[in-house]
Protein backbone atom coordinates (compact mmCIF):
# COMPACT_ATOMS: atom_id res chain seq x y z
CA UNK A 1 2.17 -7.80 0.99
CA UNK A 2 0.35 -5.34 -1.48
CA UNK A 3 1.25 -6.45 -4.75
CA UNK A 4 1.56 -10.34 -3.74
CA UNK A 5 -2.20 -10.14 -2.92
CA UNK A 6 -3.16 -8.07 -6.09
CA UNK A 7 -1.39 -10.08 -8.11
CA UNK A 8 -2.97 -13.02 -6.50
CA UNK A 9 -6.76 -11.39 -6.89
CA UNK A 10 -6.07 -9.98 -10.34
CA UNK A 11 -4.32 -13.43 -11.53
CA UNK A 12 -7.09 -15.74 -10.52
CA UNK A 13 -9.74 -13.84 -12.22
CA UNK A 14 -8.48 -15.28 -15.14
CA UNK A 15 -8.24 -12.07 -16.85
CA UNK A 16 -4.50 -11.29 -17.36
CA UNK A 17 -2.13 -14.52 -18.15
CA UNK A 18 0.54 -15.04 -15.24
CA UNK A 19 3.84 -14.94 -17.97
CA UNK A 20 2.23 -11.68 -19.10
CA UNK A 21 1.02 -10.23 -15.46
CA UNK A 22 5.08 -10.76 -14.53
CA UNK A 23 6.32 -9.37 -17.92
CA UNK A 24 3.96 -6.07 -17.71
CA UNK A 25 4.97 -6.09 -14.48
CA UNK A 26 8.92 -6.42 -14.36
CA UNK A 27 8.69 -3.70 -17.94
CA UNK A 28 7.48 -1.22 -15.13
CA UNK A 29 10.03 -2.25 -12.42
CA UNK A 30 13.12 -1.63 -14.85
CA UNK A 31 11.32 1.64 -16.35
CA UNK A 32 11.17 2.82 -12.99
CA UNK A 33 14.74 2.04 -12.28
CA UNK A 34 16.08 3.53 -15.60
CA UNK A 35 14.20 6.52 -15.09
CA UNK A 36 14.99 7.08 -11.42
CA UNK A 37 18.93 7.04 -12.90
CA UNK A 38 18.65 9.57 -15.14
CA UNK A 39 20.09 12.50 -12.56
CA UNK A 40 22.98 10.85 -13.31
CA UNK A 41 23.08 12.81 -16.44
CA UNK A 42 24.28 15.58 -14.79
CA UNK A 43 27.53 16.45 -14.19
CA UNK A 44 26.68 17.91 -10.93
CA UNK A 45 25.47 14.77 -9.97
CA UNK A 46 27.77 12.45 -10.93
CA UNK A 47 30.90 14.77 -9.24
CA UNK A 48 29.23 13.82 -5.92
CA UNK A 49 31.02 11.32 -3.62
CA UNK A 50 29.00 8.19 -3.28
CA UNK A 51 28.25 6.72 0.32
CA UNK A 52 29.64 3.37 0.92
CA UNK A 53 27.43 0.63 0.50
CA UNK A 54 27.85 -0.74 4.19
CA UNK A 55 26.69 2.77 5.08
CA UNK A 56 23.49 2.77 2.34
CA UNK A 57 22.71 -1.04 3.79
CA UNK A 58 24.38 -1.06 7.01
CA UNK A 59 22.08 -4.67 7.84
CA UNK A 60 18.96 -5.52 10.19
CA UNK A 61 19.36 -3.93 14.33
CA UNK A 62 17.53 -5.88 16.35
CA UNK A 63 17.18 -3.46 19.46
CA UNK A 64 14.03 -3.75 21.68
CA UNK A 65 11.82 -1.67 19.75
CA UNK A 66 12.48 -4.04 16.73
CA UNK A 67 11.87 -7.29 18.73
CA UNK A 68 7.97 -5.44 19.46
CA UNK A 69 7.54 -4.39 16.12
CA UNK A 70 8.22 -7.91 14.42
CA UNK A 71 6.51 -9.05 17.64
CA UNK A 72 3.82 -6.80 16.43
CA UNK A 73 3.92 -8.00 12.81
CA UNK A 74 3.24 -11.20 13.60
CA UNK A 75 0.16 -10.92 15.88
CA UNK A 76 -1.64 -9.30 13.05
CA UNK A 77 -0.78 -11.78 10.30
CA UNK A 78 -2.29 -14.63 12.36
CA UNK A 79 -4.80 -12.32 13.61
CA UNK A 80 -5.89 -10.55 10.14
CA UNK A 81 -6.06 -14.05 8.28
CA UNK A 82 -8.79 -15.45 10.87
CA UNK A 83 -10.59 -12.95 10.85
CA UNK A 84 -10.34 -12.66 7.12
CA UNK A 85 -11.27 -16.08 6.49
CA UNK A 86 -14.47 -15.09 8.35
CA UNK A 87 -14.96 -11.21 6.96
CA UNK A 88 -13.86 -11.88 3.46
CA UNK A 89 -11.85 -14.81 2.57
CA UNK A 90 -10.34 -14.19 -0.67
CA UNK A 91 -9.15 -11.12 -0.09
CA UNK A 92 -8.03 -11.36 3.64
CA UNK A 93 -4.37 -10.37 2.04
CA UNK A 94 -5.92 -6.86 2.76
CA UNK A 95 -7.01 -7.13 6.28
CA UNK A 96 -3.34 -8.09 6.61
CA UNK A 97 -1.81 -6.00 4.23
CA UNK A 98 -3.89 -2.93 5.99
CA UNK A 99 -2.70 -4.30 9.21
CA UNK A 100 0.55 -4.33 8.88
CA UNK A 101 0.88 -1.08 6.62
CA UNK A 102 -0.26 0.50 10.09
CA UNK A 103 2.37 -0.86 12.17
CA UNK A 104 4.80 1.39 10.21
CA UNK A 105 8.46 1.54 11.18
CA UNK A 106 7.40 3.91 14.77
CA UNK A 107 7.33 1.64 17.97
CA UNK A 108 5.22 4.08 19.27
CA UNK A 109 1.40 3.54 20.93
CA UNK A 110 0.33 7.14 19.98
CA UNK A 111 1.86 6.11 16.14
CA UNK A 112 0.13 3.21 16.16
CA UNK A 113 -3.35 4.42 17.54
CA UNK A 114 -2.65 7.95 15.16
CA UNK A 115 -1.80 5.81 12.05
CA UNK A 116 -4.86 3.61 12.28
CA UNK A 117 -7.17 6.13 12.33
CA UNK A 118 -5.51 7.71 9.44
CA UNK A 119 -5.74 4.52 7.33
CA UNK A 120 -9.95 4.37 8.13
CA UNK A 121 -10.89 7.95 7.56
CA UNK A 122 -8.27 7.67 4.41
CA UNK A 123 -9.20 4.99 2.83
CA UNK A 124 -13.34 5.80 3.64
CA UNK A 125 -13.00 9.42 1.68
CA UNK A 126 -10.66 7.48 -1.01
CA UNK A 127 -13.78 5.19 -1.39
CA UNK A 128 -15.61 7.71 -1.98
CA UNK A 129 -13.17 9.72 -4.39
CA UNK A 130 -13.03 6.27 -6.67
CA UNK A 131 -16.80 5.79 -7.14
CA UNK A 132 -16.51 9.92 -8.21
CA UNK A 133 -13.98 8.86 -10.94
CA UNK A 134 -15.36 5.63 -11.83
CA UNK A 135 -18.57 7.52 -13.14
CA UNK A 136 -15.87 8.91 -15.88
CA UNK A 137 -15.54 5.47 -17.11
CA UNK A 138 -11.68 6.09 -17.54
CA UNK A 139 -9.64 3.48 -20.22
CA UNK A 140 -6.29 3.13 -22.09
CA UNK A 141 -4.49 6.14 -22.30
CA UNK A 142 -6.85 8.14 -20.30
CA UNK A 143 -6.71 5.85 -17.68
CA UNK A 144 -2.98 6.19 -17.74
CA UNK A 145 -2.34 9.36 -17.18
CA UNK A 146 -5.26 9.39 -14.35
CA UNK A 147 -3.13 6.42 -12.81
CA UNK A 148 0.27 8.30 -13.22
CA UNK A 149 -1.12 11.38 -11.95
CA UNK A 150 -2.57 10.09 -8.56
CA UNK A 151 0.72 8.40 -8.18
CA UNK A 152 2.62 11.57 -8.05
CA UNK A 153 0.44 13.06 -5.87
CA UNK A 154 0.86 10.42 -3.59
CA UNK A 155 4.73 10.40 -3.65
CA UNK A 156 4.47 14.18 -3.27
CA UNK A 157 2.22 14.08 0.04
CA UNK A 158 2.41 10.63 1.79
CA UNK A 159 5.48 11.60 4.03
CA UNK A 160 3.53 14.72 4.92
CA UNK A 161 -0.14 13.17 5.94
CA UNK A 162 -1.05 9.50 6.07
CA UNK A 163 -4.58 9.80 6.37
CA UNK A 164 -4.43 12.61 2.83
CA UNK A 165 -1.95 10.08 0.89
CA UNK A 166 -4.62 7.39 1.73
CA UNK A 167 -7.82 9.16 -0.32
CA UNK A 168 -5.82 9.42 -3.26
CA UNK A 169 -4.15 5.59 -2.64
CA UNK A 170 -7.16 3.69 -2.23
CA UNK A 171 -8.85 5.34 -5.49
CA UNK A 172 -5.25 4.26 -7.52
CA UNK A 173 -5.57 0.57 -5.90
CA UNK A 174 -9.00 0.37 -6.96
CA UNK A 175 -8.63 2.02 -10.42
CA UNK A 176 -5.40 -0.87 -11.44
CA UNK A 177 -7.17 -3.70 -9.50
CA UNK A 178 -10.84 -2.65 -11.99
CA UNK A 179 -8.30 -2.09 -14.70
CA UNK A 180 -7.11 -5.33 -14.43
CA UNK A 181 -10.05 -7.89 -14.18
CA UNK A 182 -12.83 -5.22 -16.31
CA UNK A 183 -14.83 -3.94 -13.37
CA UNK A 184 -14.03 -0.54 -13.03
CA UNK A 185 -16.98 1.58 -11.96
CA UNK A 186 -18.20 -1.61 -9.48
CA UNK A 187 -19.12 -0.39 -6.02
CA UNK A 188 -19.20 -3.63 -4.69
CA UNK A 189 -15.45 -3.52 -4.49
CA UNK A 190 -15.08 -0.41 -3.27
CA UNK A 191 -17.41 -1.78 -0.04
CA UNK A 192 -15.22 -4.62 -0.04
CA UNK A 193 -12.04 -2.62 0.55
CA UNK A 194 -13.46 0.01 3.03
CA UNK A 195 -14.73 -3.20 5.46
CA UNK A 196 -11.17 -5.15 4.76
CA UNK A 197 -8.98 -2.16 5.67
CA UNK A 198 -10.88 -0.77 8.60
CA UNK A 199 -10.48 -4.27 10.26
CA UNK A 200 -7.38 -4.50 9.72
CA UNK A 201 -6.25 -0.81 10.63
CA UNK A 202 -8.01 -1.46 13.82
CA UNK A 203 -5.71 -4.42 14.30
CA UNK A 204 -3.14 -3.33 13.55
CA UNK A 205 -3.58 -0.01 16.15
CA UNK A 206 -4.95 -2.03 18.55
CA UNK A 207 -1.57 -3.98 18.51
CA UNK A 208 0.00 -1.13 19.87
CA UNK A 209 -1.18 -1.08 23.34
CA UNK A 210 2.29 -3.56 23.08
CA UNK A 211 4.39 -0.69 23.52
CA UNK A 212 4.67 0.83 26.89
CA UNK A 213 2.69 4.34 27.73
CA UNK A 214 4.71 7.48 26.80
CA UNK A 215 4.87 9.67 29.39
């Protein structure tokens, strides 16, 4: 949902061709990939049996709780893109994409209503942690290594807090997104973002009253 709507937004700006958004874009997908192999230089590694495939992928389940999660899923697309179209229609990808990013993998109503709040108070201090680092007008390689750097802190912390992962996420969204089209260090955006996600975050927890009541 997330990088068909940025490529979308950044695309139709007109400021990065489409043939060389994808290339850029599929060069970082395989350097990833390559990169993530390279344990496989080790012979400790490589001695280790490997899983079956049917085990690594063993298909969809569709039990209950995945019937109310798609069920789930589905409310707030239809939901997010009216009220997007309303809110802010070119970038109503976000109310979704926040949405949905909420609903998570937990059919749960304390996850849900937990995991929404997360996303607003996250992404409202990330707001605030971009305009802090836009005033250091970052650029090429500088920029870079500020984008690599919140990325690893993110990998590092996002299955340990939500709501922390989110203050350094929403700065690195910003950052590529400003990167992208030249308007890094525009508020405006940053405004734009905090409205789109705390709609949809509230969608997407309020979607959770779905699931029954834990006792």
């Amino acid at each position: 949902m997330l990088v068909f709507g940025l490529t979308a937004h950044i695309v139709g700006t007109g400021a990065v061709d489409g043939a060389v958004y994808l290339g850029v874009f599929a060069a970082g997908c395989l350097f990833s990939y390559l990169l993530s192999l390279t344990p496989l230089a080790l012979p400790r590694v490589r001695t280790k049996t490997p899983r079956a495939l049917r085990e690594i992928l063993p298909g969809p389940a569709f039990a209950a709780d995945a019937r109310l999660l798609l069920l789930r899923v589905a409310i707030v697309a239809v939901a997010g893109v009216l009220l997007g179209t309303v809110i802010d229609q070119p970038r109503t990808y976000w109310v979704v994409g926040s949405g949905i990013a909420v609903i998570g993998v937990v059919a749960a109503r304390r996850a849900a209503f937990q995991r929404g709040l997360h996303r607003m108070l996250g992404t409202v201090v990330g707001a605030g942690a971009y305009a802090l680092l836009a005033l250091l007008h970052p650029a090429g390689l500088w920029l870079a290594a500020l984008l690599g750097l919140l990325q690893f802190v993110i990998e590092i912390i996002v299955v340990r807090h939500y709501a922390l992962a989110l203050v350094f996420i929403t700065p690195l969204v910003l950052l590529l997104a400003g990167a992208a089209t030249g308007t890094i260090g525009s508020l405006d955006i940053a405004a734009e973002r905090v409205v789109d996600t705390l709609v949809g975050a509230a969608l997407g927890a309020a979607s959770g009253v779905l699931h029954p009541r834990e006792r």
